[in-house]
PDB file of N, CA and C in Angstrom:
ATOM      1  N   UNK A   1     -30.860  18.428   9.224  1.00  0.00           N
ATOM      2  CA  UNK A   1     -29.912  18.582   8.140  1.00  0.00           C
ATOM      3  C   UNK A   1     -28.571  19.111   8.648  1.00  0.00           C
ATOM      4  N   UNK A   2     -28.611  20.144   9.689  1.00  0.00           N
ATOM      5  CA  UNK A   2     -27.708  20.625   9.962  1.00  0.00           C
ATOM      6  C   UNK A   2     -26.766  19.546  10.758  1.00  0.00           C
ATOM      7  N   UNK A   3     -27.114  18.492  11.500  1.00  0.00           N
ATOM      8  CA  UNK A   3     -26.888  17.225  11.872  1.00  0.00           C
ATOM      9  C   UNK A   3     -25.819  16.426  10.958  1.00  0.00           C
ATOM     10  N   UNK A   4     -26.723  16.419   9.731  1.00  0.00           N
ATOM     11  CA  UNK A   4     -26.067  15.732   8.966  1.00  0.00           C
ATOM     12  C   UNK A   4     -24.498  16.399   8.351  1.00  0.00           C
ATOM     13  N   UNK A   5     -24.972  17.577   8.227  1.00  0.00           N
ATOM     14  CA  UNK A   5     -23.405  18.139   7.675  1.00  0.00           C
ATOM     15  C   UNK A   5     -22.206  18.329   8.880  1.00  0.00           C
ATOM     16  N   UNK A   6     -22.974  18.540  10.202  1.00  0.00           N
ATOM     17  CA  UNK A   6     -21.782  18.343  10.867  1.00  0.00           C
ATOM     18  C   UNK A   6     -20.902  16.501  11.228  1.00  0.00           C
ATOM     19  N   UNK A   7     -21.529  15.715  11.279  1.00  0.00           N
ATOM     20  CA  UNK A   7     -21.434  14.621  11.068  1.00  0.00           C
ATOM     21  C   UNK A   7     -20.881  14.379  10.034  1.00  0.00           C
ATOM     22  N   UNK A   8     -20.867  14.281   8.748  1.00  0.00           N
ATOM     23  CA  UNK A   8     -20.012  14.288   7.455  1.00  0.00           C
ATOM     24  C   UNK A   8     -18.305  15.194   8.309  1.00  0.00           C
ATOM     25  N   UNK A   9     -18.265  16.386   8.725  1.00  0.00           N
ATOM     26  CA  UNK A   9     -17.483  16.889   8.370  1.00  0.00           C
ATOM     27  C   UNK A   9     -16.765  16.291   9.670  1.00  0.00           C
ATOM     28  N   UNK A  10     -17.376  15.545  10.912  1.00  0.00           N
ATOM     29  CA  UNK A  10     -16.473  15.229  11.412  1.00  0.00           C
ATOM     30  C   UNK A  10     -16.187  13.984  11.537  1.00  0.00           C
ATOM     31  N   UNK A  11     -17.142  12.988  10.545  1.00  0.00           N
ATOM     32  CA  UNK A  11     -15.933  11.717  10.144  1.00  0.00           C
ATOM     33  C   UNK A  11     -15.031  11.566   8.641  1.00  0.00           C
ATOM     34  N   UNK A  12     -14.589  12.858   8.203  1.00  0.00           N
ATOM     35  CA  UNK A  12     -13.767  12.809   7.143  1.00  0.00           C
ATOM     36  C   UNK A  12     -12.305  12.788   7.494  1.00  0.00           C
ATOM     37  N   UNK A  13     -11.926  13.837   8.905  1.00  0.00           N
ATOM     38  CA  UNK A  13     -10.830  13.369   9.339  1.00  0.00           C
ATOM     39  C   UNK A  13     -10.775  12.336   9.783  1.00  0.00           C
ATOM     40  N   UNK A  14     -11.399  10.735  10.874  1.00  0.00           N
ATOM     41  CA  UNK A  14     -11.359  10.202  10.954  1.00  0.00           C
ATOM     42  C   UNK A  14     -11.219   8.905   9.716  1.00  0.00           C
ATOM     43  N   UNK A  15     -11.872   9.348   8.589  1.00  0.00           N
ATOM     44  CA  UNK A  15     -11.416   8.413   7.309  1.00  0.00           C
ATOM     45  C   UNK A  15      -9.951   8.870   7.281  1.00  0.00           C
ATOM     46  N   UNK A  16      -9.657   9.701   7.121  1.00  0.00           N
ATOM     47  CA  UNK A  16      -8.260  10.033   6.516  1.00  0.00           C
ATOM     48  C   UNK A  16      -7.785   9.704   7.297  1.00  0.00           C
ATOM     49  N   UNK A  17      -7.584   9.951   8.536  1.00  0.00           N
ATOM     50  CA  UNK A  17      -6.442   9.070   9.904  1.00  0.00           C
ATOM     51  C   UNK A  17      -6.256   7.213   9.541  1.00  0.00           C
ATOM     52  N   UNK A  18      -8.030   6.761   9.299  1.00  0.00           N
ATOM     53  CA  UNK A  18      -7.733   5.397   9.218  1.00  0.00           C
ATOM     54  C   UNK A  18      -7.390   5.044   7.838  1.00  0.00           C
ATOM     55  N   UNK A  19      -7.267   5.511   6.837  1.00  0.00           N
ATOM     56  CA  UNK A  19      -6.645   5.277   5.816  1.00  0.00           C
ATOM     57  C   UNK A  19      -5.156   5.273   5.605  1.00  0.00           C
ATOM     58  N   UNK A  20      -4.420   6.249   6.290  1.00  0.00           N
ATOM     59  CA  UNK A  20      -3.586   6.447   6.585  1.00  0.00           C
ATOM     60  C   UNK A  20      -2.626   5.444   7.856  1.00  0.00           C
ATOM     61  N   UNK A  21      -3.149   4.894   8.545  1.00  0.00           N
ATOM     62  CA  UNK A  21      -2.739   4.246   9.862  1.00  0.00           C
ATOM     63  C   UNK A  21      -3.121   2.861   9.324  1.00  0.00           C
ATOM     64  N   UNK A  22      -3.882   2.305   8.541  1.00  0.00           N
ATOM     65  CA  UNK A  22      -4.053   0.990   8.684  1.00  0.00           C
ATOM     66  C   UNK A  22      -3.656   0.577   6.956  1.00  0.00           C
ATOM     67  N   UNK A  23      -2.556   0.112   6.527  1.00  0.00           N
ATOM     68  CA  UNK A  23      -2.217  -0.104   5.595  1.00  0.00           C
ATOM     69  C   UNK A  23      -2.220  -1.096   5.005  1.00  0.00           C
ATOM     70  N   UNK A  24      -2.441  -2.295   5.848  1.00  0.00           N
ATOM     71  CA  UNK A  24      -2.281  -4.131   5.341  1.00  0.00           C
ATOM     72  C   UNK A  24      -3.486  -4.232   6.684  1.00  0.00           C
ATOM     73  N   UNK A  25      -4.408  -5.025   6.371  1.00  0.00           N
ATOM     74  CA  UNK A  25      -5.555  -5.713   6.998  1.00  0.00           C
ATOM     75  C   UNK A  25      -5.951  -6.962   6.289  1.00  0.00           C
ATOM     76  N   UNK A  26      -6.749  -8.081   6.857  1.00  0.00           N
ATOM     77  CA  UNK A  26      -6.886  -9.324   6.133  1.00  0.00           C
ATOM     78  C   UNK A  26      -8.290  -9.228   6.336  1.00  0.00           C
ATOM     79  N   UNK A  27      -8.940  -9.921   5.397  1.00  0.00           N
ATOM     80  CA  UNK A  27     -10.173  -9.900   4.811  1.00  0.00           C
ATOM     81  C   UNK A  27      -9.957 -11.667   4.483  1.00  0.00           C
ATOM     82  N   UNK A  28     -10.441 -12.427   5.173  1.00  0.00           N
ATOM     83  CA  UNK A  28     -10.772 -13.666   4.958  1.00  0.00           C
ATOM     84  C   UNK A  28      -9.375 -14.696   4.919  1.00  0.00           C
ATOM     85  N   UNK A  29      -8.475 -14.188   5.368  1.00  0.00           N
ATOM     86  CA  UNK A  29      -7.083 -14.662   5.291  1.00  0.00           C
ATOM     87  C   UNK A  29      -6.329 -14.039   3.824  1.00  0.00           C
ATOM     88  N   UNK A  30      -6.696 -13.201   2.975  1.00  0.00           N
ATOM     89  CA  UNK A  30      -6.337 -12.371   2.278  1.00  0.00           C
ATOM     90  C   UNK A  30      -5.504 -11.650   3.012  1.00  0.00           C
ATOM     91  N   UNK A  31      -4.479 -11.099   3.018  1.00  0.00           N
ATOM     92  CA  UNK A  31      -3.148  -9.841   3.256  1.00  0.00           C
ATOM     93  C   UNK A  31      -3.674  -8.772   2.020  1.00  0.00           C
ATOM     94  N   UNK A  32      -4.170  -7.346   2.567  1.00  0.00           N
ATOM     95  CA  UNK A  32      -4.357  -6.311   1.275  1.00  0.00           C
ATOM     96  C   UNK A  32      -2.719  -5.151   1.744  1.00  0.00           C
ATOM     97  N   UNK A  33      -2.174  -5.275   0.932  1.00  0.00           N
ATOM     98  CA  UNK A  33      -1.074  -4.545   1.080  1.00  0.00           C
ATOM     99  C   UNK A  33      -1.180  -2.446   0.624  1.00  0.00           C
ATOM    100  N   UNK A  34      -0.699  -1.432   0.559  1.00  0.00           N
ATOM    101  CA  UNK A  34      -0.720  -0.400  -0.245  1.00  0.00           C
ATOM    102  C   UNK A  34       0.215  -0.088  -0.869  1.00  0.00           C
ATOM    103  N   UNK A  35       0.325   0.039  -2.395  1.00  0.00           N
ATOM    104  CA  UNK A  35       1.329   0.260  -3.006  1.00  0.00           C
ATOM    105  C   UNK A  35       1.383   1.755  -3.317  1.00  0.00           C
ATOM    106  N   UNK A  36       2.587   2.579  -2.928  1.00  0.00           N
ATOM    107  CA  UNK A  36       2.385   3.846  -3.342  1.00  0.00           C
ATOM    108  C   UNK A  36       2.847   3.753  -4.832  1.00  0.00           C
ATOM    109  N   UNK A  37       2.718   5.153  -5.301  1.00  0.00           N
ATOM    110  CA  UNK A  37       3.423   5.050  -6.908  1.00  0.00           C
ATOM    111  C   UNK A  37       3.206   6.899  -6.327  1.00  0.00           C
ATOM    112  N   UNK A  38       3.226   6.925  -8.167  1.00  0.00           N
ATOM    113  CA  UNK A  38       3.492   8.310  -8.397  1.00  0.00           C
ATOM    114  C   UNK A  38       2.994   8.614  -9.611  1.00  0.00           C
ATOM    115  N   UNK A  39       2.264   9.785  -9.879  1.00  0.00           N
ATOM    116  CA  UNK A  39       2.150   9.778 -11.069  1.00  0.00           C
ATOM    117  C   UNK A  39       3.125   9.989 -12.649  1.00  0.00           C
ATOM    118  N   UNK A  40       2.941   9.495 -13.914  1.00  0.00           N
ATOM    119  CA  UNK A  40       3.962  10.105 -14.309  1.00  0.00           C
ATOM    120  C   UNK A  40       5.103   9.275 -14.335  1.00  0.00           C
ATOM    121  N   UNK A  41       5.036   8.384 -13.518  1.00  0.00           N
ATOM    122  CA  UNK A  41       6.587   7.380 -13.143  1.00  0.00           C
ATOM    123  C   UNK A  41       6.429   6.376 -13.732  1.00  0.00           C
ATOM    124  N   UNK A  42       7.474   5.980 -14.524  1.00  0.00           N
ATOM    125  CA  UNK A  42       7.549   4.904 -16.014  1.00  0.00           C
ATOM    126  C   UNK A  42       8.427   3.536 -14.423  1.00  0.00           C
ATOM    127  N   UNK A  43       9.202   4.317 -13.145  1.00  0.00           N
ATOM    128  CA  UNK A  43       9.397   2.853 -12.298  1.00  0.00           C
ATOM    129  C   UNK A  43       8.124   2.602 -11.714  1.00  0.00           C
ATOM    130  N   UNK A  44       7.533   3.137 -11.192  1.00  0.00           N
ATOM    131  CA  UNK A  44       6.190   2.844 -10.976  1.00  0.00           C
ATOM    132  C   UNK A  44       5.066   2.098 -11.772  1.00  0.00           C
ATOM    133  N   UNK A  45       5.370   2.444 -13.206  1.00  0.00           N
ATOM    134  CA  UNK A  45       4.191   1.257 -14.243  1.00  0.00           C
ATOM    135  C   UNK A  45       4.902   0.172 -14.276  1.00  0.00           C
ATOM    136  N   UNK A  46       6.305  -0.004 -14.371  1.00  0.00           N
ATOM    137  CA  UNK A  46       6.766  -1.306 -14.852  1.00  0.00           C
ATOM    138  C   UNK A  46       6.766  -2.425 -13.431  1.00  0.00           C
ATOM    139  N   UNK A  47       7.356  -1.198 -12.081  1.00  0.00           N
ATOM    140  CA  UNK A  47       7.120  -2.184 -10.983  1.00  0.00           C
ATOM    141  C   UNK A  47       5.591  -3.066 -10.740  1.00  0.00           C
ATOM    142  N   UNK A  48       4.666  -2.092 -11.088  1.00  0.00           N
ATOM    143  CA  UNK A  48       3.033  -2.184 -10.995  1.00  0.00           C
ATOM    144  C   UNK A  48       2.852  -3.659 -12.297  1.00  0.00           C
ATOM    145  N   UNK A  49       3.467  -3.558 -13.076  1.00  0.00           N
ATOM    146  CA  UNK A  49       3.202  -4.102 -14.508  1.00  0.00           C
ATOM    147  C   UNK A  49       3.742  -5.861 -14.046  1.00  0.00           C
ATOM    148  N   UNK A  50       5.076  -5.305 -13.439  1.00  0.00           N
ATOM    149  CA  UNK A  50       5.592  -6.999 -13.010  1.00  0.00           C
ATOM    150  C   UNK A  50       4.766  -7.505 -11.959  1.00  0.00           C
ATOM    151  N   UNK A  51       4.316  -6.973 -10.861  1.00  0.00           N
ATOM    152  CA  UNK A  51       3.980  -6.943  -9.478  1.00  0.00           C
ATOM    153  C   UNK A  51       2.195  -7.797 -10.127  1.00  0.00           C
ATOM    154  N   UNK A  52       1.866  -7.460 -10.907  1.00  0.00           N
ATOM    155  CA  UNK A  52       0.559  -7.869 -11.347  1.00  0.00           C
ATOM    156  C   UNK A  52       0.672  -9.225 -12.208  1.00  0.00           C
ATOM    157  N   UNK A  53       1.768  -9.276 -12.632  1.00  0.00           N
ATOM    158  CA  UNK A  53       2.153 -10.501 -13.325  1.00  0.00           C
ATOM    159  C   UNK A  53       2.425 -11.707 -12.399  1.00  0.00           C
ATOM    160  N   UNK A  54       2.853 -11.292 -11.182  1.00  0.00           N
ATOM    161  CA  UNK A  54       3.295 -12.202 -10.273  1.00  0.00           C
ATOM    162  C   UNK A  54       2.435 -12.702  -9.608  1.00  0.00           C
ATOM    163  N   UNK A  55       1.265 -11.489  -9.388  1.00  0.00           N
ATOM    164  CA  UNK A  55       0.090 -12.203  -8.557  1.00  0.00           C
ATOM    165  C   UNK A  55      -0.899 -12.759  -9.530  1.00  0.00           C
ATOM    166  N   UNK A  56      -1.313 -12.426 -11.150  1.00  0.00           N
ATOM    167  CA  UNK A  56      -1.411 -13.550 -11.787  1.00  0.00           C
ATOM    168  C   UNK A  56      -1.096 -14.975 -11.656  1.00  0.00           C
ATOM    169  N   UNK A  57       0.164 -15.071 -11.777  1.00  0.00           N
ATOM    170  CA  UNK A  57       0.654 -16.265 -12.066  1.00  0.00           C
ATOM    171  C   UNK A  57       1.127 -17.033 -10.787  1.00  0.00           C
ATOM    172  N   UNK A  58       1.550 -16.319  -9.403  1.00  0.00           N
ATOM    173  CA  UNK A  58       1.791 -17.280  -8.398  1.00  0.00           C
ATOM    174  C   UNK A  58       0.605 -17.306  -7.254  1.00  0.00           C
ATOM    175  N   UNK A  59      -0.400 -16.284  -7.613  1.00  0.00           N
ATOM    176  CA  UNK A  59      -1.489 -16.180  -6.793  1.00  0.00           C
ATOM    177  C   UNK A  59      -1.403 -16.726  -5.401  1.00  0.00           C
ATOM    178  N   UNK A  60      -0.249 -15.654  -4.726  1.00  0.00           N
ATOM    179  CA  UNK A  60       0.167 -15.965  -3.369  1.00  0.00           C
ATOM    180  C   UNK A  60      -0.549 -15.413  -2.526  1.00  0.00           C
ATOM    181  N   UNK A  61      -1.940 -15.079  -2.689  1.00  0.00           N
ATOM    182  CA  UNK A  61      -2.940 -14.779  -1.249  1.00  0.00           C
ATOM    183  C   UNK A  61      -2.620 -13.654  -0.552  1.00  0.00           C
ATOM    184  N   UNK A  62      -2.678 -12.448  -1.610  1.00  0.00           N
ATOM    185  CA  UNK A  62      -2.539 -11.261  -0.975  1.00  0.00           C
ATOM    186  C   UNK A  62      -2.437 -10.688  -2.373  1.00  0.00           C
ATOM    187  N   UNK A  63      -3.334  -9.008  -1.852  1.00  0.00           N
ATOM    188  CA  UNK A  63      -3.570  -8.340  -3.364  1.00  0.00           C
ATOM    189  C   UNK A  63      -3.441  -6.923  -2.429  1.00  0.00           C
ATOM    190  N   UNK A  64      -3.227  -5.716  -3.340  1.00  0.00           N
ATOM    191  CA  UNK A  64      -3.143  -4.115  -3.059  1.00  0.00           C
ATOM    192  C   UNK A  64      -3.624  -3.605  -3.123  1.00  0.00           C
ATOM    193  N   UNK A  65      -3.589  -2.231  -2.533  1.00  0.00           N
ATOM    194  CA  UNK A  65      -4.568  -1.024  -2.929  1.00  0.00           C
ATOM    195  C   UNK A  65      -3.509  -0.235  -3.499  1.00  0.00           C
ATOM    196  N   UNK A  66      -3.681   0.521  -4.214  1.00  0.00           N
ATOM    197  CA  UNK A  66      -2.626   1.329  -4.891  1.00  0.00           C
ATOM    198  C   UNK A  66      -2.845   3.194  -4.699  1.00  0.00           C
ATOM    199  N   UNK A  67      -1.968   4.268  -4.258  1.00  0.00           N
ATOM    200  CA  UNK A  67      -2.321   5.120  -3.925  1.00  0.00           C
ATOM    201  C   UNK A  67      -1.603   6.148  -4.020  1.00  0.00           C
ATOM    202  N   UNK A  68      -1.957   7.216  -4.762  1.00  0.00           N
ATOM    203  CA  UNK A  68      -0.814   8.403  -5.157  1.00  0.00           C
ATOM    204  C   UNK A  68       0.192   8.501  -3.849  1.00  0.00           C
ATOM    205  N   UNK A  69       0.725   8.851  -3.486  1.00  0.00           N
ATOM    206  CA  UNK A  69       1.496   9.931  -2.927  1.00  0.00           C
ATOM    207  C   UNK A  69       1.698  10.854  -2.456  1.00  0.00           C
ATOM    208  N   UNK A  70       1.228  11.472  -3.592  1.00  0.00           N
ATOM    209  CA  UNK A  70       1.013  13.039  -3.769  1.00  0.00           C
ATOM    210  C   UNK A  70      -0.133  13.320  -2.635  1.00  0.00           C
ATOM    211  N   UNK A  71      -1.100  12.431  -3.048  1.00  0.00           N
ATOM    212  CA  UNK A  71      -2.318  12.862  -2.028  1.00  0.00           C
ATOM    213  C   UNK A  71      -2.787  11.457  -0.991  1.00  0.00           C
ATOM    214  N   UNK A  72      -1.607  11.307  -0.613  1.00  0.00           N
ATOM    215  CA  UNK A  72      -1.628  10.700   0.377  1.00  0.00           C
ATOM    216  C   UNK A  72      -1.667  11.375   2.008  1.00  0.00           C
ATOM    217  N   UNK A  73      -1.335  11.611   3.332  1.00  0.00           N
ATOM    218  CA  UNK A  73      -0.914  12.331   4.275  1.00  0.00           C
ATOM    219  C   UNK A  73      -0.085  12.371   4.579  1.00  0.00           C
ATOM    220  N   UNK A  74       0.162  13.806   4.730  1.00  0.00           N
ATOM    221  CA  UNK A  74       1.179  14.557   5.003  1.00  0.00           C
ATOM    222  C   UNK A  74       2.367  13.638   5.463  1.00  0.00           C
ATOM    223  N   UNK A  75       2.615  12.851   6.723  1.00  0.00           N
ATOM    224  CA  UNK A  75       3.270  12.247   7.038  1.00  0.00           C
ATOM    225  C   UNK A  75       3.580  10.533   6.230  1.00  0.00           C
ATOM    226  N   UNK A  76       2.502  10.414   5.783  1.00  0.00           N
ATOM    227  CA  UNK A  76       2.985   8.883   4.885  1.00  0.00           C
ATOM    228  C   UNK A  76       3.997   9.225   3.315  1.00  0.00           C
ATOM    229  N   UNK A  77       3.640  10.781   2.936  1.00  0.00           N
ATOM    230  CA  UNK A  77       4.742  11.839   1.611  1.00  0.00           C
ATOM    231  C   UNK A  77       5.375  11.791   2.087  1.00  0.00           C
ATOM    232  N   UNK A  78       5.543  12.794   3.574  1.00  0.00           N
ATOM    233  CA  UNK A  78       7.475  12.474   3.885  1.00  0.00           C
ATOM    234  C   UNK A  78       7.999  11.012   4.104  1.00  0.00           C
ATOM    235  N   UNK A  79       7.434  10.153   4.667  1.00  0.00           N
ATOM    236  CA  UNK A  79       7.799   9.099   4.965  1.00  0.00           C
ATOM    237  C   UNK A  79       8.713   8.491   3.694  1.00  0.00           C
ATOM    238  N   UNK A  80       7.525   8.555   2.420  1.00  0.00           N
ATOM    239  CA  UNK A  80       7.993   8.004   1.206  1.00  0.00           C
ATOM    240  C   UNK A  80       8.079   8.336   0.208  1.00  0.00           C
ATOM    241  N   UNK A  81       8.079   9.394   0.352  1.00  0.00           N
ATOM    242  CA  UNK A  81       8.467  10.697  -1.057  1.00  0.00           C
ATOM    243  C   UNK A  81       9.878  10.122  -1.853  1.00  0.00           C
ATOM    244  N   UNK A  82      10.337   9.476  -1.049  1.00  0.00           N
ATOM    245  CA  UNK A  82      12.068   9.185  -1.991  1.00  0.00           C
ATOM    246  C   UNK A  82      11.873   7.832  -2.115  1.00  0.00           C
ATOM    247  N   UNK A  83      10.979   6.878  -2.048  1.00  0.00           N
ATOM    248  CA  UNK A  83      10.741   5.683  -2.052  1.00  0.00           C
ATOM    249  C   UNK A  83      10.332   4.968  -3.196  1.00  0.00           C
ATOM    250  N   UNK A  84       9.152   5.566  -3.778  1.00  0.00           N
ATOM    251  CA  UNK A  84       8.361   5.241  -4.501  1.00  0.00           C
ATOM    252  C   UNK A  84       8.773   4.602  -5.793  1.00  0.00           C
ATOM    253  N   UNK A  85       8.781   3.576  -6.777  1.00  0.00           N
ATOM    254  CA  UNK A  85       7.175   2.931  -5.851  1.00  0.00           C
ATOM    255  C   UNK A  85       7.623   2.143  -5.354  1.00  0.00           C
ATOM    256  N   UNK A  86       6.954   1.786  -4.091  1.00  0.00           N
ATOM    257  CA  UNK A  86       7.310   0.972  -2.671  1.00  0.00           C
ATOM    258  C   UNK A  86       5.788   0.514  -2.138  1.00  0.00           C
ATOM    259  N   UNK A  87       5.670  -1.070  -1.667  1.00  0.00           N
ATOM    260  CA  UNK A  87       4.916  -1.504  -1.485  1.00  0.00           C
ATOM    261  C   UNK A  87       5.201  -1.970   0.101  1.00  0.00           C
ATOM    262  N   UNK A  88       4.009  -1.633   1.536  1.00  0.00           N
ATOM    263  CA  UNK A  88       4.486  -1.109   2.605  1.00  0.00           C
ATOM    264  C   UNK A  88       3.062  -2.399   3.164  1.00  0.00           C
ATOM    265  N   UNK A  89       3.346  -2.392   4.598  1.00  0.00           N
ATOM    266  CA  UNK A  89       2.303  -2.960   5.484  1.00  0.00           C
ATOM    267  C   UNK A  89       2.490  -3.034   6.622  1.00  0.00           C
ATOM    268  N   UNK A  90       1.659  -2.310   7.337  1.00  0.00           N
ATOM    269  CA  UNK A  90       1.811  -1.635   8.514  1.00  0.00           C
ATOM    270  C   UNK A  90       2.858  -0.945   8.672  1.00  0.00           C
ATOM    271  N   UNK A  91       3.245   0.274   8.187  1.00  0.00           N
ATOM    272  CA  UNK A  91       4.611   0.653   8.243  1.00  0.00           C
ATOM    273  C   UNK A  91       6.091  -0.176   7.967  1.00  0.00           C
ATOM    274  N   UNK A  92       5.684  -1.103   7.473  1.00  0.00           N
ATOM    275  CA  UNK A  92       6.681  -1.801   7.124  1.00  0.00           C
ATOM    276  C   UNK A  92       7.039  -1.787   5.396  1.00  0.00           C
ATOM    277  N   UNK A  93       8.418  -1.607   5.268  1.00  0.00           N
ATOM    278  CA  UNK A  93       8.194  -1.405   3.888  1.00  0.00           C
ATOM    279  C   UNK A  93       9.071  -3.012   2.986  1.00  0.00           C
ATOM    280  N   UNK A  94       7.941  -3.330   2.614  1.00  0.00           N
ATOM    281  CA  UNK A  94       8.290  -4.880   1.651  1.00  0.00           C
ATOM    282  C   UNK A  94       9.158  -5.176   0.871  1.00  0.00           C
ATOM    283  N   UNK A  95       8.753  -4.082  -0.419  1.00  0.00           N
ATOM    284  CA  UNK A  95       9.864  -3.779  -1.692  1.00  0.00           C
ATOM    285  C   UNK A  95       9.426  -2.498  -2.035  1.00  0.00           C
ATOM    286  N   UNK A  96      10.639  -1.792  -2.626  1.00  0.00           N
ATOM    287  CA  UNK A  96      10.790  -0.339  -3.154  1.00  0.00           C
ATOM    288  C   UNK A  96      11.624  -0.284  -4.228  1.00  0.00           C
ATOM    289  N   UNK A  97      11.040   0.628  -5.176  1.00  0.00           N
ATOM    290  CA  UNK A  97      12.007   0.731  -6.324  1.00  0.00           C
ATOM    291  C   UNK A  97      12.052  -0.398  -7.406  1.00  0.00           C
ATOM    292  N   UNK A  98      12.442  -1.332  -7.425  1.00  0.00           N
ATOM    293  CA  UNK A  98      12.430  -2.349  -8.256  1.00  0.00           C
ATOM    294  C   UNK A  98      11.874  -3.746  -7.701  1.00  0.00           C
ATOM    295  N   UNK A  99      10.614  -4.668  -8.631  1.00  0.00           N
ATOM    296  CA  UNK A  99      10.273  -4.966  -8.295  1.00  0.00           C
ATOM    297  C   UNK A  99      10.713  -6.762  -8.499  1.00  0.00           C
ATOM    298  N   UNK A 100      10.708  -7.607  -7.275  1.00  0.00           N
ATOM    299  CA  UNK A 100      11.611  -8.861  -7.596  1.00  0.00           C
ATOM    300  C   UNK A 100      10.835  -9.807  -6.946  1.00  0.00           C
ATOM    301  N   UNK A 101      10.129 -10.608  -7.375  1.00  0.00           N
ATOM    302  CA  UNK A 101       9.514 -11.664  -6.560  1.00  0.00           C
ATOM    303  C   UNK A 101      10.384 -12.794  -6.274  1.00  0.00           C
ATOM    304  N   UNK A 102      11.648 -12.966  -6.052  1.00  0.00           N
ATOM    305  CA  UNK A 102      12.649 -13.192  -4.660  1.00  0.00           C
ATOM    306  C   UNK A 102      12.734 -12.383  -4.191  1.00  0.00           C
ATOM    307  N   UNK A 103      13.058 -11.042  -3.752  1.00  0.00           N
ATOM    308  CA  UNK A 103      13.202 -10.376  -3.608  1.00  0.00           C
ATOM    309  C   UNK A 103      11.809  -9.997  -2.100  1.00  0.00           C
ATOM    310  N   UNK A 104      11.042 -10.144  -2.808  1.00  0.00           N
ATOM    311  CA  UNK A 104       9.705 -10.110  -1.738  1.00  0.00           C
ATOM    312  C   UNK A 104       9.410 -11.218  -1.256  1.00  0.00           C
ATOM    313  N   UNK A 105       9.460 -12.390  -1.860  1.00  0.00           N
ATOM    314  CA  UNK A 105       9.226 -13.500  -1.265  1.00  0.00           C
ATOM    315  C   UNK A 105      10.033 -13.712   0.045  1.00  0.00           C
ATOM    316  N   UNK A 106      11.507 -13.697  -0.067  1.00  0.00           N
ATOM    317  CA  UNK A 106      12.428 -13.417   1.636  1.00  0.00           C
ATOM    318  C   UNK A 106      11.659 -12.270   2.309  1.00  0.00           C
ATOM    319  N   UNK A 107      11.568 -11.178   1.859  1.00  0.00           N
ATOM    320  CA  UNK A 107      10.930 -10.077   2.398  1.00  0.00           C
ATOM    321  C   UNK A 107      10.025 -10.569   3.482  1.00  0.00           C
ATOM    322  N   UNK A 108       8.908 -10.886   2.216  1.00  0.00           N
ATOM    323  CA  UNK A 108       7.991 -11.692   2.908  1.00  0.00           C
ATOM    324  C   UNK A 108       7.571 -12.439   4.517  1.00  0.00           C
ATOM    325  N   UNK A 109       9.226 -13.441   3.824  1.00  0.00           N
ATOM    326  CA  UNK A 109       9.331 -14.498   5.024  1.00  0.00           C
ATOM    327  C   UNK A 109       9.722 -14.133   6.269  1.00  0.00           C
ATOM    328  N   UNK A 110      10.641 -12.825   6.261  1.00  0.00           N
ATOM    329  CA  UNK A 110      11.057 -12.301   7.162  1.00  0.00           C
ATOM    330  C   UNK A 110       9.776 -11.342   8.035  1.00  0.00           C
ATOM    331  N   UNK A 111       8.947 -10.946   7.352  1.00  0.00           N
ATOM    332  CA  UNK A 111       7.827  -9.853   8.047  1.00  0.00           C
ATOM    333  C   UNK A 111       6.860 -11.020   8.545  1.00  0.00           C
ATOM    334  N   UNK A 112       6.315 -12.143   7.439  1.00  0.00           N
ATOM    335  CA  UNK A 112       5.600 -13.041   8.366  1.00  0.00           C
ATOM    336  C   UNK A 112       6.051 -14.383   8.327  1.00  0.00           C
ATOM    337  N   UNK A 113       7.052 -14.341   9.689  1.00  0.00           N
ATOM    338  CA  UNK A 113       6.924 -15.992   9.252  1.00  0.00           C
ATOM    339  C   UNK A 113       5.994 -17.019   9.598  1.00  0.00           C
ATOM    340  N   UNK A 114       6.233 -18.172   9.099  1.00  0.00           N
ATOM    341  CA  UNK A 114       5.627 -19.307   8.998  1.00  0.00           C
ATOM    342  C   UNK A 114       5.086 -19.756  10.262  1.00  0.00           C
ATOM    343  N   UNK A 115       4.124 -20.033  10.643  1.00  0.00           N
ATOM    344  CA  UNK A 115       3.403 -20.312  11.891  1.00  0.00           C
ATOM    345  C   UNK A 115       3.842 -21.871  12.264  1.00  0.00           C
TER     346      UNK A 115
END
């Protein structure tokens, strides 16, 4: 037992490092992006509100994880504490603040282009 609790306690920092460090990964040719927000933030529901409308309707092969901020790590808050909401992959940041599908679509093209 005692096994077990040290084991728990020492892959929790390792979750949190890789949660933190790996932000966009593909899952079957899927792109999963992380969208920060904030709580409380009326730009954050409406960016979230359009951003969901878009992948409704243009179902461009890539979906998010969405993730406070607040309790995000230490270094991904400072990073984007003045950002939010801002949608990021691999340290790269896509769109922030207002949300524009031109806007991301160049984005887009510019982070991956066309093979």
């Amino acid at each position: 037992m005692q096994c077990l609790k040290r084991s728990q306690m020492l892959t929790f920092p390792l979750s949190r490092l890789l949660q933190s460090s790996v932000k966009c990964y593909s899952a079957e040719n899927q792109k999963v992006f992380t969208f920060y927000t904030n709580e409380n933030c009326s730009m954050c529901s409406y960016f979230k509100r359009r951003m969901d409308a878009y992948l409704n309707r243009e179902k461009p092969g890539w979906t998010y994880e969405e993730r406070k901020i607040n309790s995000s790590p230490k270094e991904v808050f400072e990073k984007y504490k003045n950002d939010v909401p801002v949608l990021v992959c691999n340290d790269t940041v896509l769109i922030k603040h207002k949300f524009s599908a031109k806007r991301l679509q160049d984005r887009m093209s510019d982070v991956f282009p066309a093979k």
